[in-house]
Structure formats: C-alpha cells, structure tokens
C-alpha atoms as a PDB file:
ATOM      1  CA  UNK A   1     111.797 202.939 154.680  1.00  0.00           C
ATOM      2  CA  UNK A   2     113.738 202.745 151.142  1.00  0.00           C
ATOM      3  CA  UNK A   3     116.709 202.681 152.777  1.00  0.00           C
ATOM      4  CA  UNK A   4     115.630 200.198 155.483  1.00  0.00           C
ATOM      5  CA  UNK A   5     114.312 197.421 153.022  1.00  0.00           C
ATOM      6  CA  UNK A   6     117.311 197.829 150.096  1.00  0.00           C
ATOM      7  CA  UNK A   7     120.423 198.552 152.224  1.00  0.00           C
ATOM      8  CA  UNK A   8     119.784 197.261 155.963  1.00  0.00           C
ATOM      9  CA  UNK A   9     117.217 194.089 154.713  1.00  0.00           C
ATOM     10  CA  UNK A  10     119.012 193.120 151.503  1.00  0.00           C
ATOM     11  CA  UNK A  11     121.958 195.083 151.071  1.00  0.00           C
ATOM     12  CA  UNK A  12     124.619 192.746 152.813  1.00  0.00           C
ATOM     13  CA  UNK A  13     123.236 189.636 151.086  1.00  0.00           C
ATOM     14  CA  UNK A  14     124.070 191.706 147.418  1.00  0.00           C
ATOM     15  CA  UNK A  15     127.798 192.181 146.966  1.00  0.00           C
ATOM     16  CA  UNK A  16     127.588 193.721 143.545  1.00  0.00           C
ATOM     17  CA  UNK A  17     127.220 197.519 143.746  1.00  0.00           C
ATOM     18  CA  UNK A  18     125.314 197.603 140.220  1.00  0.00           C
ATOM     19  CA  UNK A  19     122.687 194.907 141.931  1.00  0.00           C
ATOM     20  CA  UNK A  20     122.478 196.976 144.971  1.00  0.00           C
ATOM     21  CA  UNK A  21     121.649 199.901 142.689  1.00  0.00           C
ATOM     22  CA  UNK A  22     118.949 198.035 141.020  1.00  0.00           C
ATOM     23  CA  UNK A  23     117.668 196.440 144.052  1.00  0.00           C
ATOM     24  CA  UNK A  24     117.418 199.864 145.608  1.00  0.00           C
ATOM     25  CA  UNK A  25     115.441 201.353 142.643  1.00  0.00           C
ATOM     26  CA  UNK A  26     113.170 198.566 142.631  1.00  0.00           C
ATOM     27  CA  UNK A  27     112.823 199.127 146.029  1.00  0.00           C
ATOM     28  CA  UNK A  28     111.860 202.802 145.360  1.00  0.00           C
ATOM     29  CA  UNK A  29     109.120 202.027 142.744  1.00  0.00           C
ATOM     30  CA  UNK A  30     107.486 199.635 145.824  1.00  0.00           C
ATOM     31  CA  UNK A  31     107.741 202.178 148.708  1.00  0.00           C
ATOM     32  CA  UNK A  32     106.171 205.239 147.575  1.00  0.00           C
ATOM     33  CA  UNK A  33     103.043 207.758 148.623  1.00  0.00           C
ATOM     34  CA  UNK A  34     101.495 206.691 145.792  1.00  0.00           C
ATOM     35  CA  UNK A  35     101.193 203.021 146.957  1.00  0.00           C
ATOM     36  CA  UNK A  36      98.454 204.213 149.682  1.00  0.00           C
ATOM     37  CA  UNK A  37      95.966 205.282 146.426  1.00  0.00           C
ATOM     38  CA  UNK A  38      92.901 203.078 145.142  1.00  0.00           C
ATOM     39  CA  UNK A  39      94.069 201.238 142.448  1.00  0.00           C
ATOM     40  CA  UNK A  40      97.895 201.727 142.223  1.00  0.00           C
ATOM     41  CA  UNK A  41      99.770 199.024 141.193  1.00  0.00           C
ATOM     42  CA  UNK A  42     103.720 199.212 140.850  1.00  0.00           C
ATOM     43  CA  UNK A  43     104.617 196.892 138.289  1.00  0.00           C
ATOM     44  CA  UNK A  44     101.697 195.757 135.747  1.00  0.00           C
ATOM     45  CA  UNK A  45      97.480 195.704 136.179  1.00  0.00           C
ATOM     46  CA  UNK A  46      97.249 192.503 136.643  1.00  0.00           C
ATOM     47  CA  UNK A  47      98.346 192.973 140.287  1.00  0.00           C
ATOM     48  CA  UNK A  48      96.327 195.272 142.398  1.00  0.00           C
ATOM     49  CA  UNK A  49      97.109 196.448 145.903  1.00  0.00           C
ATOM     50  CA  UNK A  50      93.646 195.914 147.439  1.00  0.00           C
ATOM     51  CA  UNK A  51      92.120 198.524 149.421  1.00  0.00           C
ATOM     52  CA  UNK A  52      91.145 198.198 152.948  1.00  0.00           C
ATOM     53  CA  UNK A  53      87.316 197.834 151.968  1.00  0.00           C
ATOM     54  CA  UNK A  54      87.293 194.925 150.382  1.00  0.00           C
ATOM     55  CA  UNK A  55      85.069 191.695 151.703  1.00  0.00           C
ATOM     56  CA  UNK A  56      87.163 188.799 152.524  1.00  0.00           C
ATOM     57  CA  UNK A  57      85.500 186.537 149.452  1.00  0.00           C
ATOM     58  CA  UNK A  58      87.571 189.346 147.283  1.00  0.00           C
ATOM     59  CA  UNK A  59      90.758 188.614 148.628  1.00  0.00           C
ATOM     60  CA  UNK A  60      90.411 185.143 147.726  1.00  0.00           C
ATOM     61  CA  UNK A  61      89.235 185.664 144.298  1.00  0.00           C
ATOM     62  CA  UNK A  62      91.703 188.029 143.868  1.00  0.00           C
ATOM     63  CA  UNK A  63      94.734 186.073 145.056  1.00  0.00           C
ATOM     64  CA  UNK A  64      93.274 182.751 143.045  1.00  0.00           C
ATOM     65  CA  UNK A  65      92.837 185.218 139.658  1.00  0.00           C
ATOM     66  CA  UNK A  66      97.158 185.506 140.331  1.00  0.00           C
ATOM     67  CA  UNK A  67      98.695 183.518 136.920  1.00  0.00           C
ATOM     68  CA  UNK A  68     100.548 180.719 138.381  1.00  0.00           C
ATOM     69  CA  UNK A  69     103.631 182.032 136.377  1.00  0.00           C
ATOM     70  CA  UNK A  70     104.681 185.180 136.933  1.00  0.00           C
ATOM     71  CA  UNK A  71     105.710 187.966 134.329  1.00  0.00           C
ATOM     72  CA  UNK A  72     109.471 188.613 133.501  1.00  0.00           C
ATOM     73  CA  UNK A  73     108.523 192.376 134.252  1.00  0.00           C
ATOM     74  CA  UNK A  74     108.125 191.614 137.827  1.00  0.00           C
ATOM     75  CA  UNK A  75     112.024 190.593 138.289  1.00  0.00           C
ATOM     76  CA  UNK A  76     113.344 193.821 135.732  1.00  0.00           C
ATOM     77  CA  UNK A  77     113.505 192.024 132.723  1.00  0.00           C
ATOM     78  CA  UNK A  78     112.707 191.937 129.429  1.00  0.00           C
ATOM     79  CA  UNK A  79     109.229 190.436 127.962  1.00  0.00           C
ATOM     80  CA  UNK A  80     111.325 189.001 125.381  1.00  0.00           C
ATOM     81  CA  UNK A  81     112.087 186.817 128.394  1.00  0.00           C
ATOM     82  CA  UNK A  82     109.680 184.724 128.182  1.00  0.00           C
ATOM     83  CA  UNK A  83     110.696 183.209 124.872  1.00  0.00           C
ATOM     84  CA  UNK A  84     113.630 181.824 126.419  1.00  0.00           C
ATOM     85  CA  UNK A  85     112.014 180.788 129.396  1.00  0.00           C
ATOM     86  CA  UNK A  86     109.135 178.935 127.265  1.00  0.00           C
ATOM     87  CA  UNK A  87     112.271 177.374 125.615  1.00  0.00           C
ATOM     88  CA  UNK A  88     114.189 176.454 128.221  1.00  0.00           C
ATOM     89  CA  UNK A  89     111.085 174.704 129.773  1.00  0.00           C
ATOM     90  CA  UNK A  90     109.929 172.993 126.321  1.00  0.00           C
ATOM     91  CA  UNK A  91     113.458 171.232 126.571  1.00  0.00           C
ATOM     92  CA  UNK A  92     112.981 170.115 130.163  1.00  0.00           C
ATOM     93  CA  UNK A  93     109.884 168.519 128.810  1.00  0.00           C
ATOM     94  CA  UNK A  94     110.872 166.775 125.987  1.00  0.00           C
END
C-alpha cells in the first residue's frame, strides 16, 4: 500500500529524489498496523482517526473542533514555522 500511494499515486508528479524520499516516509508514518488502533493519531492529538463506533453527531463535532489553520507539523516542518507564516500574513494585511 506504501508503495502504491508514494511511488505509483505521487511519485511521477515529484521529480526530486530527496522529495520522493520524504514523501515516501510520510507516507509510511500514514499507512501502518497501528493506524487500525483506538485512538492513534499519526501526526499530533489534535487529530484523531475516529473509530467505527462513533454516532454520526460525533463526526460532525469532531470535524467542526478541526482549527481552520492547520499546524506546520502536518506538512514536515518546523513549529518555528509559524512565526514566519504569522509574518508573512501580518504583511498581507497591513
């Protein structure tokens, strides 16, 4: 499945062989056993796989409790991040 999503899905849209690396171990950290248990999540705890069990009036709570901006850990980077991107978007205001 790893090898499905990164290199048949993705792999000839990246041309960089260090991005296909990282793609494909991003990838990895997604597509694992571990994914099926209660209350794994693959990048942070704000965002929870739910479980087959849950009423639908959960799912909706749970998907309107998402922040509206995401965290830089989600795309690999650094939470330092978010200093520039709080910059960058303070100048687009002003």
């Amino acid at each position: 499945m790893n090898y499905l999503v990164s290199e048949v899905n993705y792999g000839g849209r990246v041309s960089d062989p260090i991005d296909r690396r990282l793609l494909t171990t991003i990838v990895s950290d997604f597509l694992t056993p571990k994914l099926f248990e209660t209350d794994y999540s693959p990048i942070s705890l704000q965002y929870k796989i739910p479980n087959g069990d849950w009423p639908h009036g959960t799912y909706i709570t749970a998907v309107n409790g998402m922040p509206e901006i995401e965290n830089p850990e989600i795309f690999g980077l650094n939470p330092n991040s978010n200093v520039n991107r709080n910059t960058q978007r303070a100048n687009t205001i002003i």
